[in-house]
N, C-alpha and C. Protein backbone atom coordinates (compact mmCIF):
# COMPACT_ATOMS: atom_id res chain seq x y z
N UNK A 1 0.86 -1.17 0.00
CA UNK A 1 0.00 0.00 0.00
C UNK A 1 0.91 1.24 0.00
N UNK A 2 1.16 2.62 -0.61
CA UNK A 2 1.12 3.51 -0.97
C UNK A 2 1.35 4.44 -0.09
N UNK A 3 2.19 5.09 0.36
CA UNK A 3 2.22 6.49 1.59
C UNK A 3 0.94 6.79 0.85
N UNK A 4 0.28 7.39 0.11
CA UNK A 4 -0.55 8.30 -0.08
C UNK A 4 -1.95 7.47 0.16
N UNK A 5 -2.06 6.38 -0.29
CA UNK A 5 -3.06 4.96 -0.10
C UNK A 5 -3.42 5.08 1.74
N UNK A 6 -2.57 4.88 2.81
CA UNK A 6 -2.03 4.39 4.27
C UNK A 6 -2.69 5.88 4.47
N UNK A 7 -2.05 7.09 3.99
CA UNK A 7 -2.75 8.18 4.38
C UNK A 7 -3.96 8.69 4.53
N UNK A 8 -4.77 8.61 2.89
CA UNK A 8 -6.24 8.46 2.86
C UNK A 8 -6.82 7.35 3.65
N UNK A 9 -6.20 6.26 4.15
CA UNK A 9 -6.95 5.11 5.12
C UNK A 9 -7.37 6.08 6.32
N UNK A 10 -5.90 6.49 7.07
CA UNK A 10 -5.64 6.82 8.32
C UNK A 10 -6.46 8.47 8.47
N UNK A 11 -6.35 9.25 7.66
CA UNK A 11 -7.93 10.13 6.98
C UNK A 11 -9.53 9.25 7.73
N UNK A 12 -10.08 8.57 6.49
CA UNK A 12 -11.09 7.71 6.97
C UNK A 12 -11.46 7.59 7.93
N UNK A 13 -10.27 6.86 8.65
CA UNK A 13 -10.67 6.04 10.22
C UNK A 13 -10.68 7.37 11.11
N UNK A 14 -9.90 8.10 11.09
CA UNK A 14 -9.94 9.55 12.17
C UNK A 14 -11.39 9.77 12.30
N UNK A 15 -12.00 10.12 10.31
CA UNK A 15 -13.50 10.71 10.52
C UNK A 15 -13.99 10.00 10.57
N UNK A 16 -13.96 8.38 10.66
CA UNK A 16 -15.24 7.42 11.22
C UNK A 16 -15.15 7.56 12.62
N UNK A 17 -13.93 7.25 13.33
CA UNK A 17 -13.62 7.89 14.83
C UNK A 17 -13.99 9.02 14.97
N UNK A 18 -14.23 9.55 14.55
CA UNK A 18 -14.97 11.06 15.23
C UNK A 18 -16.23 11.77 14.91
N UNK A 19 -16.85 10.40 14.10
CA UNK A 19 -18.01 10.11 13.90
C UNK A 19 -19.24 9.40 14.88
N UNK A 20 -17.93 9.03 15.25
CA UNK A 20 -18.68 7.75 16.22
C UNK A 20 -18.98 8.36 17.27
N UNK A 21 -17.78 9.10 17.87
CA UNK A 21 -17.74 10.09 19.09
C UNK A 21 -18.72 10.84 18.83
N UNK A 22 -19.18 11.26 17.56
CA UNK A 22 -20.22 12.93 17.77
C UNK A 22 -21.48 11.59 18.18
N UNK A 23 -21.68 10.45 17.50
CA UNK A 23 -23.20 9.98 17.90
C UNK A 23 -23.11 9.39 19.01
N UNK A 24 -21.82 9.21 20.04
CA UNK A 24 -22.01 8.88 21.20
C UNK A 24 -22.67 9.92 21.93
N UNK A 25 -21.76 11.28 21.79
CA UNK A 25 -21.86 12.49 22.62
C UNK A 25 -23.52 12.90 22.20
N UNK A 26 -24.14 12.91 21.14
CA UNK A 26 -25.28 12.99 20.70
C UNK A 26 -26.02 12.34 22.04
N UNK A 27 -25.99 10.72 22.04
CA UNK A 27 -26.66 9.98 23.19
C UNK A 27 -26.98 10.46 24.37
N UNK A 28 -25.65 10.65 24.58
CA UNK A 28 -25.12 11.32 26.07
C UNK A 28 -26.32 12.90 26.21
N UNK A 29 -25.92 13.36 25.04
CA UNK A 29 -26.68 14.88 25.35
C UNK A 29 -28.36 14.77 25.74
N UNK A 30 -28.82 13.40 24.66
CA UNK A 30 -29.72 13.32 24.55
C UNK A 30 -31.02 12.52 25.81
N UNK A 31 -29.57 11.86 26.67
CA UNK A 31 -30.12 10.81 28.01
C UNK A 31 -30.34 12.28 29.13
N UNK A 32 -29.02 13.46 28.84
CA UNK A 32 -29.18 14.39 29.60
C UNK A 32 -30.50 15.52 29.80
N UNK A 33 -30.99 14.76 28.69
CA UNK A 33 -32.14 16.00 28.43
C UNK A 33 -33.21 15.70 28.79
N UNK A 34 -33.62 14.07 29.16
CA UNK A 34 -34.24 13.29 29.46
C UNK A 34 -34.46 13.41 30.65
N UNK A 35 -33.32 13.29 31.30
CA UNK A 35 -32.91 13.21 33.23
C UNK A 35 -33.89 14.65 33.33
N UNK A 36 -33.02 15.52 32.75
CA UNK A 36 -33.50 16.87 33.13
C UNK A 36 -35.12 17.15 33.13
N UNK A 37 -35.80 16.66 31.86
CA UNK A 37 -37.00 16.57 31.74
C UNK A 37 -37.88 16.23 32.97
N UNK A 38 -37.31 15.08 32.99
CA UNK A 38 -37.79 14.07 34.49
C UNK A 38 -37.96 14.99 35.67
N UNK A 39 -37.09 15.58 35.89
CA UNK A 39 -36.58 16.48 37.09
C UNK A 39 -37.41 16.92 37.28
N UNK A 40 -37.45 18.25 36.32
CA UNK A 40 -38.59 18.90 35.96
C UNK A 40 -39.94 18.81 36.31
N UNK A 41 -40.28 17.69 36.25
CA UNK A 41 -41.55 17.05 35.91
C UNK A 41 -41.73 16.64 37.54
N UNK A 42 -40.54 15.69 38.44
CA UNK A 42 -40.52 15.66 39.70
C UNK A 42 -41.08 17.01 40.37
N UNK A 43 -40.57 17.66 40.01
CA UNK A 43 -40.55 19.05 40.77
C UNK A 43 -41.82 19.87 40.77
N UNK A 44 -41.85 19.55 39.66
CA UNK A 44 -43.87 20.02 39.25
C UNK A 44 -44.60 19.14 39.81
N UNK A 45 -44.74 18.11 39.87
CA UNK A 45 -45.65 17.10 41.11
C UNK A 45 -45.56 17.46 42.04
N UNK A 46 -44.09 17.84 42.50
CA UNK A 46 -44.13 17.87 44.34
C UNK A 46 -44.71 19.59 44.89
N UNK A 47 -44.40 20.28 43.76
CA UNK A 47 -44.48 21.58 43.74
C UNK A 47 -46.26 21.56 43.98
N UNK A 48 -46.84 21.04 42.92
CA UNK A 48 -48.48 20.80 43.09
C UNK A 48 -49.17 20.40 44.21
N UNK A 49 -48.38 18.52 44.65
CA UNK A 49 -48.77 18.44 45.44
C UNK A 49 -48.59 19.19 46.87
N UNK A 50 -47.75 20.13 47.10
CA UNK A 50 -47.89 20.85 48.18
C UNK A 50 -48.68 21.74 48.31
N UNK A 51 -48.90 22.35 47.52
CA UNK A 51 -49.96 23.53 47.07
C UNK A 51 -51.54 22.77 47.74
N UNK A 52 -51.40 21.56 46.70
CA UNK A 52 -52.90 21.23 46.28
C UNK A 52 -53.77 20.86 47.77
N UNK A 53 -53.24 20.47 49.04
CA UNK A 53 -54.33 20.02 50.31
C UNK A 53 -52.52 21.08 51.40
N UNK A 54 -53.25 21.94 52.19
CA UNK A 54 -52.53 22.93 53.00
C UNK A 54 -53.20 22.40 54.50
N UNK A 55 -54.68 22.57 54.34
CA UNK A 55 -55.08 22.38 56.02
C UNK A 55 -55.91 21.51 56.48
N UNK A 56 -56.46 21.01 57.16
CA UNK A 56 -57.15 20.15 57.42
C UNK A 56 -58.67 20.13 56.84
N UNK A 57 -58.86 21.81 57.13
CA UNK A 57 -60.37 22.00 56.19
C UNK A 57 -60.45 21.49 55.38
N UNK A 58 -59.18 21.62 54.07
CA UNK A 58 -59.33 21.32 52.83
C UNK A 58 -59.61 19.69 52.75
N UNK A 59 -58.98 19.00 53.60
CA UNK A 59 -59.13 17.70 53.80
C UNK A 59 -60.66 17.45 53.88
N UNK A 60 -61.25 17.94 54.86
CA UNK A 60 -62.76 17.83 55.32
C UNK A 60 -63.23 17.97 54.20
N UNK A 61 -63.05 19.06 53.43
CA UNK A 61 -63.78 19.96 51.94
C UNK A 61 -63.93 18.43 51.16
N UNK A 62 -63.06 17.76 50.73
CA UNK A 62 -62.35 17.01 50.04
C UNK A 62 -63.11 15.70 50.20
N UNK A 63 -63.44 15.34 51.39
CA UNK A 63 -63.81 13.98 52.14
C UNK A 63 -65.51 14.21 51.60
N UNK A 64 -65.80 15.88 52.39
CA UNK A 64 -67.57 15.54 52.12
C UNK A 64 -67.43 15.74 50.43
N UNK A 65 -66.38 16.07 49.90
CA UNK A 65 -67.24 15.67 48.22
C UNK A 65 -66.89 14.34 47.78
N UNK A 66 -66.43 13.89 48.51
CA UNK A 66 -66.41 12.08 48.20
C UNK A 66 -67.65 11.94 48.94
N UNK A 67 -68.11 11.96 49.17
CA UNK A 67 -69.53 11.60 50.18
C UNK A 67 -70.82 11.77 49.61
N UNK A 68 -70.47 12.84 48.65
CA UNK A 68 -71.76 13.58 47.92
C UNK A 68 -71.53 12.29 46.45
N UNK A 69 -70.52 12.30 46.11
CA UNK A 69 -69.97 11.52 44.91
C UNK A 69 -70.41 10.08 45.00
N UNK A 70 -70.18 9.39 46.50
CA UNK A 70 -70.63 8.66 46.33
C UNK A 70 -72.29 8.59 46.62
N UNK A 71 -72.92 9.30 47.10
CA UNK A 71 -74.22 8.65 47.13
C UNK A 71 -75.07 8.91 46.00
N UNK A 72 -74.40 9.72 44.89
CA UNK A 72 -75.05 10.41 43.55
C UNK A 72 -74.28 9.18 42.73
N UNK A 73 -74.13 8.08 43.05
CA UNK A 73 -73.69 6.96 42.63
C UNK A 73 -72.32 6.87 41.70
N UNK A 74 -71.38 8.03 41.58
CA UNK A 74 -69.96 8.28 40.81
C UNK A 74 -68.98 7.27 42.08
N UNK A 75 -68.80 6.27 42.58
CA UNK A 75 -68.25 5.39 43.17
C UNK A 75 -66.52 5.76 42.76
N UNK A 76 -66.43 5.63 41.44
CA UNK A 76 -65.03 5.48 41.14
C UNK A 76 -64.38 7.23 41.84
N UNK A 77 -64.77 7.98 41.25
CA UNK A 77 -64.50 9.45 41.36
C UNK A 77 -64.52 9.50 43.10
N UNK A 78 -65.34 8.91 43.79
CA UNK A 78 -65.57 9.07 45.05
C UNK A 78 -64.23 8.10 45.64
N UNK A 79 -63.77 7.14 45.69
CA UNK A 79 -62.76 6.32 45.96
C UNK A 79 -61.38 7.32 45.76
N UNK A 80 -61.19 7.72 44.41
CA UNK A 80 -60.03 8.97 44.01
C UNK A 80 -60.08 9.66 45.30
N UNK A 81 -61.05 10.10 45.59
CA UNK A 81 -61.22 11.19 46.81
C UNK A 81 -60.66 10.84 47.82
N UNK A 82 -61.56 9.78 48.47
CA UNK A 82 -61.49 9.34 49.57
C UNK A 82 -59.88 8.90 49.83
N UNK A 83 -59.29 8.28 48.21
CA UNK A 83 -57.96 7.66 48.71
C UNK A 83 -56.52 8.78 48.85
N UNK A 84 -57.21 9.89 48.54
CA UNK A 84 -56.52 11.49 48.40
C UNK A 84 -56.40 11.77 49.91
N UNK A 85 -57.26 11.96 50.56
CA UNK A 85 -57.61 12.17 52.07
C UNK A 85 -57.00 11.22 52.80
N UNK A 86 -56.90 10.29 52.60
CA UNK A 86 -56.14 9.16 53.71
C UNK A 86 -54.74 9.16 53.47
N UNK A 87 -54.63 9.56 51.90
CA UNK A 87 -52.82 9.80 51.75
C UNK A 87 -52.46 10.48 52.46
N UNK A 88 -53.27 11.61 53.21
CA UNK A 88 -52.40 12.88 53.92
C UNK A 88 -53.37 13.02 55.14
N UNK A 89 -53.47 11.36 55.60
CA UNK A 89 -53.53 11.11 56.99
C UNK A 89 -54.67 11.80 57.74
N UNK A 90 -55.46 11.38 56.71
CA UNK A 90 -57.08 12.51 57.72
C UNK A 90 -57.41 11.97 58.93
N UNK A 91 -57.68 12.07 60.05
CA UNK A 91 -57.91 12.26 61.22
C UNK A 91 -59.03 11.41 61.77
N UNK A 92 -59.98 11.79 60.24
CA UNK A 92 -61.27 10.60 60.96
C UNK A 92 -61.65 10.02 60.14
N UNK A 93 -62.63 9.28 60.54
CA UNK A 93 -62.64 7.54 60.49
C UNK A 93 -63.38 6.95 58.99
N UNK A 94 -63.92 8.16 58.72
CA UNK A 94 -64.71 8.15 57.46
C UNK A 94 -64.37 7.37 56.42
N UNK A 95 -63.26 8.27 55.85
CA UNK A 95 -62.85 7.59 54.47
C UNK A 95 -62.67 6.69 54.65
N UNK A 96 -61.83 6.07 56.01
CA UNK A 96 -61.38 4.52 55.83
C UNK A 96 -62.35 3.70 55.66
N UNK A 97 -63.40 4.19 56.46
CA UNK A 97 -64.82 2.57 56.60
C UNK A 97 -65.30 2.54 55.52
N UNK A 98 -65.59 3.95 54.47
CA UNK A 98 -65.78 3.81 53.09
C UNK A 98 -65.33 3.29 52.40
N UNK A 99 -63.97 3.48 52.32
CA UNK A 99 -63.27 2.71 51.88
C UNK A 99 -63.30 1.04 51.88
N UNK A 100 -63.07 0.95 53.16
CA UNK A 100 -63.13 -0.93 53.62
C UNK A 100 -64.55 -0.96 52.96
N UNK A 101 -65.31 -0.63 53.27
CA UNK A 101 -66.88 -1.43 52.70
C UNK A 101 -66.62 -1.11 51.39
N UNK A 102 -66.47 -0.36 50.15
CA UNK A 102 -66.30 -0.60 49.14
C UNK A 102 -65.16 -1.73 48.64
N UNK A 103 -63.99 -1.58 49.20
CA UNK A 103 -63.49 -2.95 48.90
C UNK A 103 -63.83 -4.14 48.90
N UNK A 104 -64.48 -4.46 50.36
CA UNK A 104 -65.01 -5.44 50.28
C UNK A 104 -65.98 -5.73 49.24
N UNK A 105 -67.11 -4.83 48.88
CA UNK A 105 -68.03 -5.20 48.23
C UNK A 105 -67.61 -5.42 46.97
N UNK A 106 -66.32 -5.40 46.15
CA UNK A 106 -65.71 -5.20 44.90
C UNK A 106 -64.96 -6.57 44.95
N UNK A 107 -64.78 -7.28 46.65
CA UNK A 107 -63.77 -8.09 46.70
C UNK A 107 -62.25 -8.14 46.64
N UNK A 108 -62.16 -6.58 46.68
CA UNK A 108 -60.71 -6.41 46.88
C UNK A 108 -60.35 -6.56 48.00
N UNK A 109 -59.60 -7.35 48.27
CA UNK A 109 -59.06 -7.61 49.96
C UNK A 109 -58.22 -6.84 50.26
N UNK A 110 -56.79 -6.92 49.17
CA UNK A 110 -55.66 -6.34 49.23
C UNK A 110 -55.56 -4.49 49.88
N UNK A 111 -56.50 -3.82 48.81
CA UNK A 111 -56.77 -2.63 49.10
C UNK A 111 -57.28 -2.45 50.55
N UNK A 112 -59.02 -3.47 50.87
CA UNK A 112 -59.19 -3.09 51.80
C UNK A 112 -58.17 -3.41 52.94
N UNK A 113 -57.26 -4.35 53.23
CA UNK A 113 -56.15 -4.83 54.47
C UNK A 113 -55.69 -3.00 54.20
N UNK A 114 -54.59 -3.03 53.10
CA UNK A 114 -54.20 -1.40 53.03
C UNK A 114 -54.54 -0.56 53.75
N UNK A 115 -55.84 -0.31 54.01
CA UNK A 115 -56.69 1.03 54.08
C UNK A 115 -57.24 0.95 55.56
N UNK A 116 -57.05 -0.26 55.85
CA UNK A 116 -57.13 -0.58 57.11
C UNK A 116 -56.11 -0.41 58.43
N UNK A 117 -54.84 -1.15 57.67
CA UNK A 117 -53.63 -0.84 57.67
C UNK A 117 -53.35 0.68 58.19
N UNK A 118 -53.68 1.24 57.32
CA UNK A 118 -53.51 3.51 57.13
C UNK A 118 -54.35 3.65 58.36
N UNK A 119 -55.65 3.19 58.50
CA UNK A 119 -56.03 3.66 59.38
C UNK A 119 -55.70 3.36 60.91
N UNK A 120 -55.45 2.42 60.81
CA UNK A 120 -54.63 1.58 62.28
C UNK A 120 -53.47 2.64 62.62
N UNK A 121 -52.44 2.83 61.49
CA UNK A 121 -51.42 3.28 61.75
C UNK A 121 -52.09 5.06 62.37
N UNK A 122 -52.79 5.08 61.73
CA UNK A 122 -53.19 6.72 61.91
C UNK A 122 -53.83 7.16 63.18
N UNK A 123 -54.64 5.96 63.29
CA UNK A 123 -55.23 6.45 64.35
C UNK A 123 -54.74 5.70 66.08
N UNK A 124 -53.45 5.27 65.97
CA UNK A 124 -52.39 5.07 66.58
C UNK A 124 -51.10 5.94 66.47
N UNK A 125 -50.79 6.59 65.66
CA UNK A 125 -49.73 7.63 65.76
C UNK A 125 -49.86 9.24 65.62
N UNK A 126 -51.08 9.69 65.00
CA UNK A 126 -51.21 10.45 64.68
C UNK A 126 -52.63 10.87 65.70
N UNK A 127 -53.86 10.63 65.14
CA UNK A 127 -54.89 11.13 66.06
C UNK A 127 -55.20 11.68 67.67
N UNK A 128 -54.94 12.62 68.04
CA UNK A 128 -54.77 12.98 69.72
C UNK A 128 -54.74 11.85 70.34
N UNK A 129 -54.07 11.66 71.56
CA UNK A 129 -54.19 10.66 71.94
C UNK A 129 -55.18 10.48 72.66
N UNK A 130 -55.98 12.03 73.33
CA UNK A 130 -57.37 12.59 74.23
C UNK A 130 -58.46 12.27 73.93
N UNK A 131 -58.63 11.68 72.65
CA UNK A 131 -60.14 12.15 71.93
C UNK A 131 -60.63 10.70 72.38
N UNK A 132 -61.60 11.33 72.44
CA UNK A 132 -62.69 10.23 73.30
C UNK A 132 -62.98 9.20 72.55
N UNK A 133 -63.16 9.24 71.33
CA UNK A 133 -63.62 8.45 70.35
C UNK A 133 -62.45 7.21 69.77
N UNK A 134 -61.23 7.81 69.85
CA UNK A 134 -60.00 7.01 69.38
C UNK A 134 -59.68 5.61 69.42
N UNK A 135 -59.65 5.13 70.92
CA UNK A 135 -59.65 4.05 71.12
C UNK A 135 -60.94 2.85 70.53
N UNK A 136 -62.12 3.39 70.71
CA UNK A 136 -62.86 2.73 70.35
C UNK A 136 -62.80 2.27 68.79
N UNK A 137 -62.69 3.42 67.68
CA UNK A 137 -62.07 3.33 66.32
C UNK A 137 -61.61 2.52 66.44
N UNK A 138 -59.80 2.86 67.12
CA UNK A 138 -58.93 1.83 66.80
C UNK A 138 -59.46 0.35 66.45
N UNK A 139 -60.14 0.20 67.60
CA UNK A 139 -59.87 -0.84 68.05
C UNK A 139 -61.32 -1.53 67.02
N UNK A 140 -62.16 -1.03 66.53
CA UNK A 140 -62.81 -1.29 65.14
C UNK A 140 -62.13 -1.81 63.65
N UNK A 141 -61.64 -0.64 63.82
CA UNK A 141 -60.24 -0.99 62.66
C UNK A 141 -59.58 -2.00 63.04
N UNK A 142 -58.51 -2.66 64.32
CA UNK A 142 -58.48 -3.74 63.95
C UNK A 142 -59.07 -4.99 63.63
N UNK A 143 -60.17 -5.04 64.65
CA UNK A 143 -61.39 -5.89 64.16
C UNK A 143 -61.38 -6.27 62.98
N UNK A 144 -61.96 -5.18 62.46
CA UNK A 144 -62.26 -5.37 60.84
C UNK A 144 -61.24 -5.72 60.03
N UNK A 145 -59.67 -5.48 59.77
CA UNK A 145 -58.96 -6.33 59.49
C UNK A 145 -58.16 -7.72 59.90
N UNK A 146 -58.59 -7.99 61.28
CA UNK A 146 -58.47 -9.51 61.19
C UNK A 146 -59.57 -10.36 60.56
N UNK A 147 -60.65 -10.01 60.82
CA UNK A 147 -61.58 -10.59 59.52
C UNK A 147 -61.11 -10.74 58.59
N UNK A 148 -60.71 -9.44 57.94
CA UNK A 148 -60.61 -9.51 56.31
C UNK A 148 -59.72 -10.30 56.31
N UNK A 149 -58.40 -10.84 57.22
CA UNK A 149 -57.48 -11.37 56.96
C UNK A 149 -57.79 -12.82 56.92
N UNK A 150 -58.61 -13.00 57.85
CA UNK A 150 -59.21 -14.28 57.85
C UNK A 150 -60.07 -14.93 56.38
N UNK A 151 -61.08 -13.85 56.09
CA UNK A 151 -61.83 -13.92 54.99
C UNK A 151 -60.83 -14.47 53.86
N UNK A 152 -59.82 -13.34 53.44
CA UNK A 152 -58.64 -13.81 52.67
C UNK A 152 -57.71 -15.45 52.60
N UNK A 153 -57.69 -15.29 53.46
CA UNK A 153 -57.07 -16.84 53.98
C UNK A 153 -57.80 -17.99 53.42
N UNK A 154 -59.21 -17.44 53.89
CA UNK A 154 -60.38 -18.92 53.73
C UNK A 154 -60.93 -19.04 52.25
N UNK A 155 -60.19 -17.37 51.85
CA UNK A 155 -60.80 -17.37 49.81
C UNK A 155 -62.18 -17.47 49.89
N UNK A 156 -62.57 -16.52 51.14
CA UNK A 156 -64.17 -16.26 51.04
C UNK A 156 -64.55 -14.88 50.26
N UNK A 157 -63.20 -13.92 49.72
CA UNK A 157 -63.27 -13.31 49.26
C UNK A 157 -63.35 -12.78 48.06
């Protein structure tokens, strides 16, 4: 082969090598823009969800229009609700029993143990410890999920 032949090779391979590099760096730019997107997008959820429930009212607000939702028979829309309110640990006892009795009646066990679960935890760590009513809850809520656990077990569900 040719000094001038070896030359135009060694030409070639440089710009296929630095071909290759621009569509790596391309990738790279392009995974970066992605991440960033994401971020973004993190940040706008969390940003919302802080905004979106501030006080407890809003919670209450929130609960009686699951209440209205469900008895105007919108079930699904009313569940959204109800499962909005228990994410951010509402206080009373409502949503949960709504909750559990719609599960059950759907046969979801899983959800209802869950929701049972939230409420146990809630109204054991969170709910005054004063309120007159508390203990008795509680102690409903567990009730009602050793059943279900039982129910589950026996595939009566």
């Amino acid at each position: 082969m040719s000094f001038v032949a070896k030359w135009k090779k060694s030409i070639q391979d440089v710009k296929r090598g630095m071909a290759d590099r621009e569509q790596e760096l391309d990738k790279k730019d392009q995974l970066k823009k992605e991440s960033i997107k994401k971020e973004k997008q993190i940040k706008l959820d969390d940003d919302l969800h802080k905004t979106q429930i501030k006080t407890e009212d809003e919670l209450i607000d929130t609960n009686l229009k699951a209440i209205d939702l469900e008895k105007s028979g919108n079930i699904e829309r009313a569940v959204k609700l109800y499962e909005f309110v228990i994410k951010h640990n509402f206080i009373g006892n409502g949503p949960y029993d709504r909750l559990s009795i719609i599960y059950r009646k759907n046969k979801d066990f899983k959800n209802e143990i869950r929701v049972l679960k939230k409420a146990i935890y809630v109204f054991e760590n969170i709910v005054y410890k004063g309120r007159s009513d508390r203990l008795p809850k509680l102690d409903k809520f567990k009730a009602r999920l050793d059943k279900t656990i039982l129910l589950k077990e026996k595939g009566a569900i």
